[in-house]
N, C-alpha and C. Protein backbone atom coordinates (compact mmCIF):
# COMPACT_ATOMS: atom_id res chain seq x y z
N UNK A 1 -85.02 -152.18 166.50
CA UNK A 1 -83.69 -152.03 165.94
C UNK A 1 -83.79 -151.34 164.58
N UNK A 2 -82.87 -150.72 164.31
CA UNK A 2 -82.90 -149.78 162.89
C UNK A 2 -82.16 -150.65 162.14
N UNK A 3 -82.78 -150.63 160.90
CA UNK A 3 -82.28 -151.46 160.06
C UNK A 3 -81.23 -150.69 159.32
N UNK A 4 -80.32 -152.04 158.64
CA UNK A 4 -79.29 -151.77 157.85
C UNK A 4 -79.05 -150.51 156.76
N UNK A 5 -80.24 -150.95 155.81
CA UNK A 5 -80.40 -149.07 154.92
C UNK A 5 -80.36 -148.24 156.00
N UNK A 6 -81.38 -148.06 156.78
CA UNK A 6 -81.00 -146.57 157.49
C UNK A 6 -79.50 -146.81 158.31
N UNK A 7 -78.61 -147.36 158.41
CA UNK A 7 -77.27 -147.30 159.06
C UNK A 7 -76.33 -146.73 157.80
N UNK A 8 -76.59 -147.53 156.67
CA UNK A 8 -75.90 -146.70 155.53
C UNK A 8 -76.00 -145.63 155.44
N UNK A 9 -77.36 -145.55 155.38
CA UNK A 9 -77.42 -143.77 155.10
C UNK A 9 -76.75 -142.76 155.89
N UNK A 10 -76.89 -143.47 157.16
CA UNK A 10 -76.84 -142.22 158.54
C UNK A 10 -75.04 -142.48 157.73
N UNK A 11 -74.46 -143.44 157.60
CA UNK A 11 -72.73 -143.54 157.73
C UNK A 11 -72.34 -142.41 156.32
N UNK A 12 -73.75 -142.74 155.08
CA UNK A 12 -73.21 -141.84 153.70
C UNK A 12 -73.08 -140.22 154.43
N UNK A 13 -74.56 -140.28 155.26
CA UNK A 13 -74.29 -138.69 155.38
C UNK A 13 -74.29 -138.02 157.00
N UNK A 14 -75.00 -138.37 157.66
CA UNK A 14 -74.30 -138.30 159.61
C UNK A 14 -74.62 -139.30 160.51
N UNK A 15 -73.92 -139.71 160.29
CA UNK A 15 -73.73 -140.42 162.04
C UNK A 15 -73.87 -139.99 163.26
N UNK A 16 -74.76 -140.00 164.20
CA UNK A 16 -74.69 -138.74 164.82
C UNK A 16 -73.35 -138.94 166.22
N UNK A 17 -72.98 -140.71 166.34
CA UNK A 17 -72.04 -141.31 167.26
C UNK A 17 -70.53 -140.96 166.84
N UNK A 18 -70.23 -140.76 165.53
CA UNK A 18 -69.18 -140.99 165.02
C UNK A 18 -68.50 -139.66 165.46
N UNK A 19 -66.93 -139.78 165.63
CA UNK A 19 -65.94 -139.25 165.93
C UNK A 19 -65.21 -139.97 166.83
N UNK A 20 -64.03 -139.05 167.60
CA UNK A 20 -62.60 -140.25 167.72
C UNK A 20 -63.49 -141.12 168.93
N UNK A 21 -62.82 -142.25 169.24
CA UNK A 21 -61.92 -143.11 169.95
C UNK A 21 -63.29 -142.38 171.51
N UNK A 22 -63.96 -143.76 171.99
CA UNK A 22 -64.69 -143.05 172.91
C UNK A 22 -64.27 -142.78 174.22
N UNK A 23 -64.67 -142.10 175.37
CA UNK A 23 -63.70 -141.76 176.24
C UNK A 23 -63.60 -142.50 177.71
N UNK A 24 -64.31 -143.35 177.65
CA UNK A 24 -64.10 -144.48 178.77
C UNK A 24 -63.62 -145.74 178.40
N UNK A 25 -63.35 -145.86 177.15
CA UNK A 25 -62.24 -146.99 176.57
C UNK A 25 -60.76 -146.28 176.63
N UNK A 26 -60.83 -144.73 175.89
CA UNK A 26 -59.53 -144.87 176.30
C UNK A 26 -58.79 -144.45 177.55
N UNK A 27 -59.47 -144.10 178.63
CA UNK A 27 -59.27 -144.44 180.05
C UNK A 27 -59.01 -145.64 179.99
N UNK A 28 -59.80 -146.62 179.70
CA UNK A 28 -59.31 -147.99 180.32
C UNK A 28 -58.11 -148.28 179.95
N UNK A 29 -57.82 -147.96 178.62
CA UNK A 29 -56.82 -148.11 177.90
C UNK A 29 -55.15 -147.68 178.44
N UNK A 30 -55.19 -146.03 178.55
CA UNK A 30 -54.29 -145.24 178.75
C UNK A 30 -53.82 -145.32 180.05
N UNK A 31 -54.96 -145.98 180.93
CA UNK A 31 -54.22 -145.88 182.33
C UNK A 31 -54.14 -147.12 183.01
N UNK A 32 -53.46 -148.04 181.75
CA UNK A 32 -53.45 -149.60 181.89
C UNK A 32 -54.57 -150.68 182.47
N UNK A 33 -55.65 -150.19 182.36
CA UNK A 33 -56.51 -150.99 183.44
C UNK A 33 -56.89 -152.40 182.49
N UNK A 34 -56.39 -151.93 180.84
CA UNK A 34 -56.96 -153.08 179.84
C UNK A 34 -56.07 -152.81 178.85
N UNK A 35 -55.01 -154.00 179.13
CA UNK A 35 -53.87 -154.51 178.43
C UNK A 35 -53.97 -154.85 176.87
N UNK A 36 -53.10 -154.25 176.33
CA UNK A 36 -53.18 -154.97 174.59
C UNK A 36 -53.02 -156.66 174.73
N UNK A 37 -53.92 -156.89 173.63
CA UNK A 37 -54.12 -158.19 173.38
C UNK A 37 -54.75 -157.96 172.11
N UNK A 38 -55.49 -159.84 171.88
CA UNK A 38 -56.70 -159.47 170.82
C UNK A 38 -57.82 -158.89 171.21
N UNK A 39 -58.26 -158.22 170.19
CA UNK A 39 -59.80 -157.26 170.33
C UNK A 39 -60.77 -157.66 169.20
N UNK A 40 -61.65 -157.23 169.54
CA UNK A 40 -62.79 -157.26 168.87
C UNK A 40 -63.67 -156.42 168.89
N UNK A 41 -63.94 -155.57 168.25
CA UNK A 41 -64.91 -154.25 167.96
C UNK A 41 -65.95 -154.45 167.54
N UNK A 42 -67.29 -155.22 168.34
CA UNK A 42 -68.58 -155.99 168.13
C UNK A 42 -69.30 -154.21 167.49
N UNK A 43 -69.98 -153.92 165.94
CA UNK A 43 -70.98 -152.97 165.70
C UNK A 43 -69.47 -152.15 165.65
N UNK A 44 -68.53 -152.14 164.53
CA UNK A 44 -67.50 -151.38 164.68
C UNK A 44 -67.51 -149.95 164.32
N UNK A 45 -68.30 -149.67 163.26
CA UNK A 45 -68.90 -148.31 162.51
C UNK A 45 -67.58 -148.28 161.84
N UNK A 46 -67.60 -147.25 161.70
CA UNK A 46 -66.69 -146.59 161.20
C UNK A 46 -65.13 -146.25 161.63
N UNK A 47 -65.06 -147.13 162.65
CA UNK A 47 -63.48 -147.36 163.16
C UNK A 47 -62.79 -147.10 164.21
N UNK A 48 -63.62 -145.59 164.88
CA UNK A 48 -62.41 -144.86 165.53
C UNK A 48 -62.11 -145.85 166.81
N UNK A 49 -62.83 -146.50 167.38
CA UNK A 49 -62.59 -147.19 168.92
C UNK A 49 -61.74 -148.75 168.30
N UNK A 50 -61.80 -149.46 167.18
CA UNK A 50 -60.53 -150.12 166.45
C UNK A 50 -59.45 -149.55 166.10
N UNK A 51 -59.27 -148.01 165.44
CA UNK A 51 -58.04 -147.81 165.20
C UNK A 51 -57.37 -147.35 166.29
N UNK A 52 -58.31 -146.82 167.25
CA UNK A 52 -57.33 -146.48 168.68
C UNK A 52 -56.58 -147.59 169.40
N UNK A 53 -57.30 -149.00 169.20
CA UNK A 53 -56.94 -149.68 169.86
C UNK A 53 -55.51 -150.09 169.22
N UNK A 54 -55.52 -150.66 167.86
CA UNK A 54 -54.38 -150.93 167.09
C UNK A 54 -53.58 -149.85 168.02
N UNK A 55 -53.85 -148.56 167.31
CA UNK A 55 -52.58 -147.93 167.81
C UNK A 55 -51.88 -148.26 168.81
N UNK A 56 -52.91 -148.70 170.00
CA UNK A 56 -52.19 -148.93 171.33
C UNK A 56 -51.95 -150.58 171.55
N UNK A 57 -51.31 -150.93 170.32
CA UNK A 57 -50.95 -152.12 170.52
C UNK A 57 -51.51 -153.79 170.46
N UNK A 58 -52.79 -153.38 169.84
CA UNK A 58 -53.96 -154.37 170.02
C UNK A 58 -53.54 -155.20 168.76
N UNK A 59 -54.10 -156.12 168.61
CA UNK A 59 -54.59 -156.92 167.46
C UNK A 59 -55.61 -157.00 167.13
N UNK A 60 -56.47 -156.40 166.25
CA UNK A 60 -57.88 -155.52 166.22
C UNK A 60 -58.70 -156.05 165.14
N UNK A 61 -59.85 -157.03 165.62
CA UNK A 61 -60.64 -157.09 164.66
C UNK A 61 -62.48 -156.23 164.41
N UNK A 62 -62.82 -155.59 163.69
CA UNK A 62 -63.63 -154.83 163.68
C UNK A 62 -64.84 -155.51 162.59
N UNK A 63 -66.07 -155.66 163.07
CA UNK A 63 -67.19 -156.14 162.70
C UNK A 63 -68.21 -155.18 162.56
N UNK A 64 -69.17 -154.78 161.51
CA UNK A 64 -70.24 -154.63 161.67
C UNK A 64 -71.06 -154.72 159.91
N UNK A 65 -72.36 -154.53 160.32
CA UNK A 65 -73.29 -155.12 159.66
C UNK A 65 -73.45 -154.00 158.10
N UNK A 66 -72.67 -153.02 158.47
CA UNK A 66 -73.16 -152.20 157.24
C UNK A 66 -71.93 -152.03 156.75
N UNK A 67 -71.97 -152.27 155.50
CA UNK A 67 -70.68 -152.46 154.50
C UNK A 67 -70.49 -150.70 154.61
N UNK A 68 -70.99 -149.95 154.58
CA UNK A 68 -70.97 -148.28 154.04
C UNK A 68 -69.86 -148.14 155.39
N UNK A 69 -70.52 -148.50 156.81
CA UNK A 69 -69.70 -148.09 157.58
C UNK A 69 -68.05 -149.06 157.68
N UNK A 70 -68.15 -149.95 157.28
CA UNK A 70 -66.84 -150.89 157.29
C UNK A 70 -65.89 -150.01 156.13
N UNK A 71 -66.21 -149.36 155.17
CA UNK A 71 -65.69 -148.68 153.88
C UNK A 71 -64.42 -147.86 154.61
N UNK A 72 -65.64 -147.15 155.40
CA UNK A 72 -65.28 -145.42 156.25
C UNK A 72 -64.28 -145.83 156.75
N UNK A 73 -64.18 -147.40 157.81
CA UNK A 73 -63.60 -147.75 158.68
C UNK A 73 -62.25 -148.32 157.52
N UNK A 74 -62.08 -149.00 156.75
CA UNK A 74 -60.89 -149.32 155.55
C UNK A 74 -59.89 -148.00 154.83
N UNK A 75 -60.96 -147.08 155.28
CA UNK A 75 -60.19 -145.58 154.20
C UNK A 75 -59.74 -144.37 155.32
N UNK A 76 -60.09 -144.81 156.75
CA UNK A 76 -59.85 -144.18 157.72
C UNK A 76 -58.88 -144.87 158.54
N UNK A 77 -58.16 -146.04 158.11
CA UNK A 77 -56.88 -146.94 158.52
C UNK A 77 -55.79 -146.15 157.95
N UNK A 78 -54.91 -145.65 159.18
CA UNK A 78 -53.38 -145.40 158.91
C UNK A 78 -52.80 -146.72 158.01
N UNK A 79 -52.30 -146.57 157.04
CA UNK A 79 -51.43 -147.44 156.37
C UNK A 79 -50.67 -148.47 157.31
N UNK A 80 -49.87 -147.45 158.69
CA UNK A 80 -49.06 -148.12 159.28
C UNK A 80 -49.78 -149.28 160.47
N UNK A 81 -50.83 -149.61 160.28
CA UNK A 81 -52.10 -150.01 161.21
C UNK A 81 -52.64 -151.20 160.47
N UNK A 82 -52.74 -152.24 161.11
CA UNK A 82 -53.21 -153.89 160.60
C UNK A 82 -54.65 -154.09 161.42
N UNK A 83 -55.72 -153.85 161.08
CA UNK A 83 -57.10 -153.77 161.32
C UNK A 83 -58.02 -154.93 160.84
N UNK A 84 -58.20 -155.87 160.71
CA UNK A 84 -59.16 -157.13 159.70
C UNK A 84 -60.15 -156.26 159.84
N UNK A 85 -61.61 -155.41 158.96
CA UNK A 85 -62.39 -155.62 159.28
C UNK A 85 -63.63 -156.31 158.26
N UNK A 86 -64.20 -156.80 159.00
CA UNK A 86 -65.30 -158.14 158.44
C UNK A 86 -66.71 -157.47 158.51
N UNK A 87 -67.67 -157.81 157.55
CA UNK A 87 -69.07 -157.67 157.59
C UNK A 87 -69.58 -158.82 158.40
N UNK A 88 -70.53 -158.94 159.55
CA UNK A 88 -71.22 -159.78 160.41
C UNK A 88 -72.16 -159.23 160.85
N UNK A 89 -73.10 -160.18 161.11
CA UNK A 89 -74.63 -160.03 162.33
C UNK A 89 -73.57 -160.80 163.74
N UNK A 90 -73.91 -159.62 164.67
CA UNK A 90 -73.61 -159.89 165.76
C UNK A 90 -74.35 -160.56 166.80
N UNK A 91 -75.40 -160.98 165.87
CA UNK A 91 -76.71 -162.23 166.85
C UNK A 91 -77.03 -163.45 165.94
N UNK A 92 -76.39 -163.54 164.88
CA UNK A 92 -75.62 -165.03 164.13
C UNK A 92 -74.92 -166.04 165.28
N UNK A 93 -74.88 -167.17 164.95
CA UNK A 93 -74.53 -168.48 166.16
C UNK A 93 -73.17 -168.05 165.36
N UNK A 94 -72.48 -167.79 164.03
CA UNK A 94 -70.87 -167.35 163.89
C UNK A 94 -70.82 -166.17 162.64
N UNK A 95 -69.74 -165.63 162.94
CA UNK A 95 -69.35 -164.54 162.13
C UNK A 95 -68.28 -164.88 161.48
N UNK A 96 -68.67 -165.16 159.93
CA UNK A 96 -67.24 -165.56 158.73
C UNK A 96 -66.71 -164.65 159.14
N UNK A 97 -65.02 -165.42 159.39
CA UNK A 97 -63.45 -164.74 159.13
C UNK A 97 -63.28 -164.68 160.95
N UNK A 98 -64.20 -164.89 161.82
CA UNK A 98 -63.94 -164.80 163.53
C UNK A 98 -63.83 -165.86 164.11
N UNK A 99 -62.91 -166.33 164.07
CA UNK A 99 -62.52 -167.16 165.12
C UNK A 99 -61.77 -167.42 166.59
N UNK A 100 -62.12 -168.14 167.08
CA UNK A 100 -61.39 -167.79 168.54
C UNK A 100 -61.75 -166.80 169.71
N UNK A 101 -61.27 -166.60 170.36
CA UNK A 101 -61.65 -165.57 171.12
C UNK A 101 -60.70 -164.39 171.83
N UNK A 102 -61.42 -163.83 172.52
CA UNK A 102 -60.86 -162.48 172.19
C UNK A 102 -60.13 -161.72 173.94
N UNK A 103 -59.38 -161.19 174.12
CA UNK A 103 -58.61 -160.63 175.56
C UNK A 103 -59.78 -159.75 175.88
N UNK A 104 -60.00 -158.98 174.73
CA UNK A 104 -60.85 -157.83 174.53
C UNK A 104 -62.22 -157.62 173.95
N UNK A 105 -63.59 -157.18 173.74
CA UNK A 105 -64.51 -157.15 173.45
C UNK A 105 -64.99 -156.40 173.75
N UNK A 106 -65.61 -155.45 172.53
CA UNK A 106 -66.03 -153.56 172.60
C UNK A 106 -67.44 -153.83 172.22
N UNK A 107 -68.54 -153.40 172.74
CA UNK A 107 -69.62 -152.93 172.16
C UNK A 107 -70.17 -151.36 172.67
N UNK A 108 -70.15 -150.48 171.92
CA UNK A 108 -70.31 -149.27 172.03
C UNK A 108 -71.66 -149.02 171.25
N UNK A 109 -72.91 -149.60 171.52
CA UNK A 109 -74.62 -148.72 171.45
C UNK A 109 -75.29 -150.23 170.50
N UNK A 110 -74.40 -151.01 170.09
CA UNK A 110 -74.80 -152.20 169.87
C UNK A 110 -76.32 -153.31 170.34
N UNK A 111 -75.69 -154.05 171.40
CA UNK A 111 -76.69 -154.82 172.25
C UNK A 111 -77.99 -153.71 172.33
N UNK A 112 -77.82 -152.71 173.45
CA UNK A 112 -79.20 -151.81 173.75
C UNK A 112 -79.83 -151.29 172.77
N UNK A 113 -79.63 -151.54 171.17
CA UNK A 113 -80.40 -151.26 169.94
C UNK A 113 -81.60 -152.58 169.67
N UNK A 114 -80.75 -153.27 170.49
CA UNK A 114 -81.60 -155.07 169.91
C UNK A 114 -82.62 -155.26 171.26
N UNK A 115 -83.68 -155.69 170.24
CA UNK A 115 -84.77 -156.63 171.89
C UNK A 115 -84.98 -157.86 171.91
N UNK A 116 -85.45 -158.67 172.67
CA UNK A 116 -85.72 -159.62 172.68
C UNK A 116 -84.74 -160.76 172.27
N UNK A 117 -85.37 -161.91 171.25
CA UNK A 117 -84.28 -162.48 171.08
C UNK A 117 -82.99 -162.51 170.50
N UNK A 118 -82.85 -161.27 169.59
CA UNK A 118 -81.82 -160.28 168.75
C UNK A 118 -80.89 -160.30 170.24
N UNK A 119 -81.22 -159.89 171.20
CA UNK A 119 -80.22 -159.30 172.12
C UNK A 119 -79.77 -160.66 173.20
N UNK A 120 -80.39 -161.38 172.94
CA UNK A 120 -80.25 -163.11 173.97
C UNK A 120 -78.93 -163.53 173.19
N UNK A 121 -79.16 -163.51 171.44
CA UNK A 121 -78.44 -163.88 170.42
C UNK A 121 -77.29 -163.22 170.58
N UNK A 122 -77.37 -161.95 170.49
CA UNK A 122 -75.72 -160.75 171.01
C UNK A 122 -75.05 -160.99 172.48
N UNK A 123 -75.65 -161.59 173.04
CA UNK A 123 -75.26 -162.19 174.50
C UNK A 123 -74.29 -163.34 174.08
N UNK A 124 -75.07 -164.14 173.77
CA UNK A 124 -74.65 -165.53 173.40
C UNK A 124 -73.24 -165.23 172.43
N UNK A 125 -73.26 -164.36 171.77
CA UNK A 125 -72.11 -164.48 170.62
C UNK A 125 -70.88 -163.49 171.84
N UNK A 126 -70.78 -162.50 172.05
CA UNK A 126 -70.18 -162.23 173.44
C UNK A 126 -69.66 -162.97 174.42
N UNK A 127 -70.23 -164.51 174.57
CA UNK A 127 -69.68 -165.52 175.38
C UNK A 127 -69.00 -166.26 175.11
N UNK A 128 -69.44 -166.62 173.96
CA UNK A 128 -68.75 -167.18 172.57
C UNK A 128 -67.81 -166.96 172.24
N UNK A 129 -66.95 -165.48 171.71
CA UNK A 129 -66.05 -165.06 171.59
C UNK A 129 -65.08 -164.31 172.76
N UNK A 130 -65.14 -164.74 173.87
CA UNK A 130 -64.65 -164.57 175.23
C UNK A 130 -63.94 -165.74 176.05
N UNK A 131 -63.18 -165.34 176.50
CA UNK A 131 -62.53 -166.56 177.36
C UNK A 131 -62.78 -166.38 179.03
N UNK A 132 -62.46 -167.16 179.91
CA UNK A 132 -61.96 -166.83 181.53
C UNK A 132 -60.91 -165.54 181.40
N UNK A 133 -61.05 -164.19 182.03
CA UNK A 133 -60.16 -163.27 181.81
C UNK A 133 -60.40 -162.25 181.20
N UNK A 134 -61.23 -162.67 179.86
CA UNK A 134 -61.56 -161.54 178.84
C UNK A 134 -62.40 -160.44 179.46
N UNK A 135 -61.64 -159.00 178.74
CA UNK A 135 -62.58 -157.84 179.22
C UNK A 135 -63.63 -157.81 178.24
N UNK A 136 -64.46 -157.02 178.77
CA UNK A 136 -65.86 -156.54 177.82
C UNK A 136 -66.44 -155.28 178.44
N UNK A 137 -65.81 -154.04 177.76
CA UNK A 137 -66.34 -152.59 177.81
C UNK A 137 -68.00 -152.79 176.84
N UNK A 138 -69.18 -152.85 177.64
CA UNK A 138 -70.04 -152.19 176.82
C UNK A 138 -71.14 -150.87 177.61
N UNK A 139 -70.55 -149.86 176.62
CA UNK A 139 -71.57 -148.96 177.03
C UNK A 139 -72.92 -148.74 176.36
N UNK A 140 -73.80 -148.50 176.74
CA UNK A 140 -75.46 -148.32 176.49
C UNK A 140 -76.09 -147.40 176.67
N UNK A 141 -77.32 -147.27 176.14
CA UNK A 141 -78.46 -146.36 176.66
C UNK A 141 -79.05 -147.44 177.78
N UNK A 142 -79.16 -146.27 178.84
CA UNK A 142 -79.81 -146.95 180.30
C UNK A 142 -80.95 -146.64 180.85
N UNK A 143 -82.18 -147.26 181.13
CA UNK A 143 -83.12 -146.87 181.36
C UNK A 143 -83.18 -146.85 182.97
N UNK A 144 -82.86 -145.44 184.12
CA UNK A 144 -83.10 -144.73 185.00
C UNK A 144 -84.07 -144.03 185.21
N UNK A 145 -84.54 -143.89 184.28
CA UNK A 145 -85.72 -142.50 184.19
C UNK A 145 -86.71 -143.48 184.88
N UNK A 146 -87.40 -142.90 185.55
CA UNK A 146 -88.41 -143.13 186.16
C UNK A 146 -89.83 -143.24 185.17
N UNK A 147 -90.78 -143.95 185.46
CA UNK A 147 -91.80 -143.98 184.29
C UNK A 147 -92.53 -143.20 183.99
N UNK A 148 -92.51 -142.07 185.12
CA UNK A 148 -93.60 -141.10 185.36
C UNK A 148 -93.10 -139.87 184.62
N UNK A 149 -91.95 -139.73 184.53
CA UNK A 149 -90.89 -138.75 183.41
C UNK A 149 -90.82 -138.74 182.30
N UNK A 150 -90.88 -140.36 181.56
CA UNK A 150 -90.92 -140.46 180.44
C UNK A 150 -91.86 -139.91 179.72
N UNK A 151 -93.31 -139.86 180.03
CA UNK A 151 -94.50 -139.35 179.33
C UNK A 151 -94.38 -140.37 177.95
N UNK A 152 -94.83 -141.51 178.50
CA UNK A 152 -94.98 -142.56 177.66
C UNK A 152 -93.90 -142.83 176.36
N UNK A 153 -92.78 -141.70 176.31
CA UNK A 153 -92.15 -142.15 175.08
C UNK A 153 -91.15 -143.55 174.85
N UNK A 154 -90.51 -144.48 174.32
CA UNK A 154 -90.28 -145.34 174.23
C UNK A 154 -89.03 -145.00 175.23
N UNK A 155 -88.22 -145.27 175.44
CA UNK A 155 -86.64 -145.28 175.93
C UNK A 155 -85.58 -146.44 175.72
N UNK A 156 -84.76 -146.17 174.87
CA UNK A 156 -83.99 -146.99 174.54
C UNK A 156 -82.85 -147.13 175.30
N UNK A 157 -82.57 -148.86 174.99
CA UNK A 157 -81.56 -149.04 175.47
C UNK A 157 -81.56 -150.44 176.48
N UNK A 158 -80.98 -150.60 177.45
CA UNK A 158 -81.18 -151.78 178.49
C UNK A 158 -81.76 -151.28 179.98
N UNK A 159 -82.55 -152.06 180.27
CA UNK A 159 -83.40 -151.99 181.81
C UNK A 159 -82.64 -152.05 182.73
N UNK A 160 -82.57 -151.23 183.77
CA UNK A 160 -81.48 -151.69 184.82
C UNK A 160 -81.55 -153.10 185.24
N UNK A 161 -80.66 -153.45 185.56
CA UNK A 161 -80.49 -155.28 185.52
C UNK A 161 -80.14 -155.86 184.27
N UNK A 162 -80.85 -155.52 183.01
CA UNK A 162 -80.20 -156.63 182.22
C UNK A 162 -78.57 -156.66 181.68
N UNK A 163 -78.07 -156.18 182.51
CA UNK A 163 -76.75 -156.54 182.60
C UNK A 163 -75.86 -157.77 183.31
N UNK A 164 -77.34 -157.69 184.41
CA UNK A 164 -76.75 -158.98 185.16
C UNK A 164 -77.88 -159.99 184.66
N UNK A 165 -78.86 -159.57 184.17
CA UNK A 165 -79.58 -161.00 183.50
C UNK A 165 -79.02 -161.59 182.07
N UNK A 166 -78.44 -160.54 181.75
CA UNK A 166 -77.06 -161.01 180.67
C UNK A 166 -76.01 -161.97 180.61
N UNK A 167 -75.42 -161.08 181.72
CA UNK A 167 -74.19 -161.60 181.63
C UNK A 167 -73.59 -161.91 183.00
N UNK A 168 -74.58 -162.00 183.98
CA UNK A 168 -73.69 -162.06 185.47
C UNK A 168 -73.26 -163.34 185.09
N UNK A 169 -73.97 -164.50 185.15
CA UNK A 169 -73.75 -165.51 185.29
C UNK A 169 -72.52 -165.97 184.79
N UNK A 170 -71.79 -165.12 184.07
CA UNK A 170 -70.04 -165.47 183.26
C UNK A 170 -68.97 -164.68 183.89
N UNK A 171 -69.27 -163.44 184.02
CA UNK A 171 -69.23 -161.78 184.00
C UNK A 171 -68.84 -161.22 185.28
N UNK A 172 -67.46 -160.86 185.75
CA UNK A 172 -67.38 -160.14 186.91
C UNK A 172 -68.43 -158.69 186.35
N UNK A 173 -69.02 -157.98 187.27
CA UNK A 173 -69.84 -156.69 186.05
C UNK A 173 -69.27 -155.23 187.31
N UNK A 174 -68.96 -154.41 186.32
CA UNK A 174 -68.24 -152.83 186.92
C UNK A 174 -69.11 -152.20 186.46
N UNK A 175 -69.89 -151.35 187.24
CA UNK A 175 -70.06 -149.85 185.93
C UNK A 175 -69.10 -148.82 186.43
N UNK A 176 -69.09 -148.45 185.54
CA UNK A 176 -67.86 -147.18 185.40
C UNK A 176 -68.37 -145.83 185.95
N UNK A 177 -67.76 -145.19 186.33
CA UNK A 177 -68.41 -143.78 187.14
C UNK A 177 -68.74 -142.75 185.92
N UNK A 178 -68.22 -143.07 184.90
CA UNK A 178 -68.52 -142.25 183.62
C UNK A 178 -69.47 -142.91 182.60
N UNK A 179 -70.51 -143.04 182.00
CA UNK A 179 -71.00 -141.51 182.60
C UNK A 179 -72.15 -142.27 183.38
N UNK A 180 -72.41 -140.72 184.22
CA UNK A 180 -73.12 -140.58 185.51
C UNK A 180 -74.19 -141.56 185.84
N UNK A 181 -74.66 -141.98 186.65
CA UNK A 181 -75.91 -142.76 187.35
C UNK A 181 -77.01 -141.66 186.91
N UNK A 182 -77.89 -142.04 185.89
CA UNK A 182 -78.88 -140.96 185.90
C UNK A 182 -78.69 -140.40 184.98
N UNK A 183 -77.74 -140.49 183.91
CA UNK A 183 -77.14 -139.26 182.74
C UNK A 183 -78.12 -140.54 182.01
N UNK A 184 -79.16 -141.54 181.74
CA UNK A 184 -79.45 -142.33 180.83
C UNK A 184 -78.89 -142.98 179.76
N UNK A 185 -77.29 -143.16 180.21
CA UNK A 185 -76.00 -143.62 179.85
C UNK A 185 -75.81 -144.43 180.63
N UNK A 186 -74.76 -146.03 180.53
CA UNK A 186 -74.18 -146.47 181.26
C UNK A 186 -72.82 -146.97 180.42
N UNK A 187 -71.64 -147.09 181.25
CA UNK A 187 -70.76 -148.27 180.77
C UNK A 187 -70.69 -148.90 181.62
N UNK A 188 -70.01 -150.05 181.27
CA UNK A 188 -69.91 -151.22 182.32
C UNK A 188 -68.41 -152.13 181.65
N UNK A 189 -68.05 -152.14 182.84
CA UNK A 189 -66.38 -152.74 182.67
C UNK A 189 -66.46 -154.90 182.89
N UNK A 190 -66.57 -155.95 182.29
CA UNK A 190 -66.75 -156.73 182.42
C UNK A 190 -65.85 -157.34 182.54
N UNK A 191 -65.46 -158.67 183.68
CA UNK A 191 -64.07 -159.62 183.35
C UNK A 191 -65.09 -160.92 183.25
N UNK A 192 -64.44 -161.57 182.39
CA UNK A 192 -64.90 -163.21 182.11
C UNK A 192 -64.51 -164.02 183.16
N UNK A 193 -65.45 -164.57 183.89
CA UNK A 193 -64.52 -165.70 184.98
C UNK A 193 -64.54 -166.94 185.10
């Protein structure tokens, strides 16, 4: 996992994730498949997948670990837009100012940064802040590649399966046709049951 200084930095000067609102949330979004409610923007950065949601009606709370990127995310809020966002570790047993749980739950490159027990811990807080019902969009880096392709370099992200060694056990689990089987991308559309 990359630590906090290097997240500042990348947020002072590039991010290489950042720009609007990502594009299989707002599918889910735009073509009703995931109703306004409360949200939660688990690793929020710099905003854009919270302020889209506000816009569309959400009640939007946005978390993440680097104050630099929470700033971006405070000075990049439309005035007309009610956003909480909070500094938290998203593999903490609780996150001051979060309570309750959530309709909604975003992690966009989050979890597949963490190993081991960092990512048991981001599981656990995900269940935590979820009810029977609740969605959970998280997309990842996916490891497809075959081993013989890689040429030993590391590959980040989650193993095929640990989605269901995650989270089946709570978790209706979707992956989404975007993006591709094989693009070393996944999303995955989750209902709480």
């Amino acid at each position: 996992m990359v630590g906090r200084r290097a997240y500042n930095f990348m947020y002072r000067t590039w991010a290489p994730w950042e720009g609007g609102p990502r594009a299989e949330l707002v599918e889910l979004v735009t073509s009703g498949r995931i109703s306004p409610g409360r949200a939660i923007d688990l690793g929020c950065g710099s905003g854009a997948n919270s302020i889209f949601l506000a816009e569309h009606g959400f009640d939007v709370t946005g978390v993440d670990f680097s104050p630099v990127g929470l700033e971006k995310a405070r000075r990049a809020t439309p005035p007309s837009l009610s956003v909480e966002w909070l500094p938290g570790d998203l593999t903490a047993t609780s996150i001051p100012g979060v309570s309750g749980t959530f309709d909604l739950l975003v992690d966009y490159g989050v979890l597949d940064d963490l190993g081991g027990p960092a990512q048991e811990a981001m599981a656990a807080t995900v269940l935590q802040l979820s009810h029977p019902g609740s969605m959970f969009v998280m997309w990842c880096f996916y490891d497809e590649i075959p081993w013989w392709k890689r040429r030993g370099a590391r590959f980040p992200g989650l193993a095929v399966g640990d989605e269901q060694r995650l989270f089946g056990a709570s978790f209706d689990i979707e992956r989404l046709p975007e993006p591709a089987s094989g693009s070393g991308f996944a999303c995955f559309l989750m209902r709480r049951s």
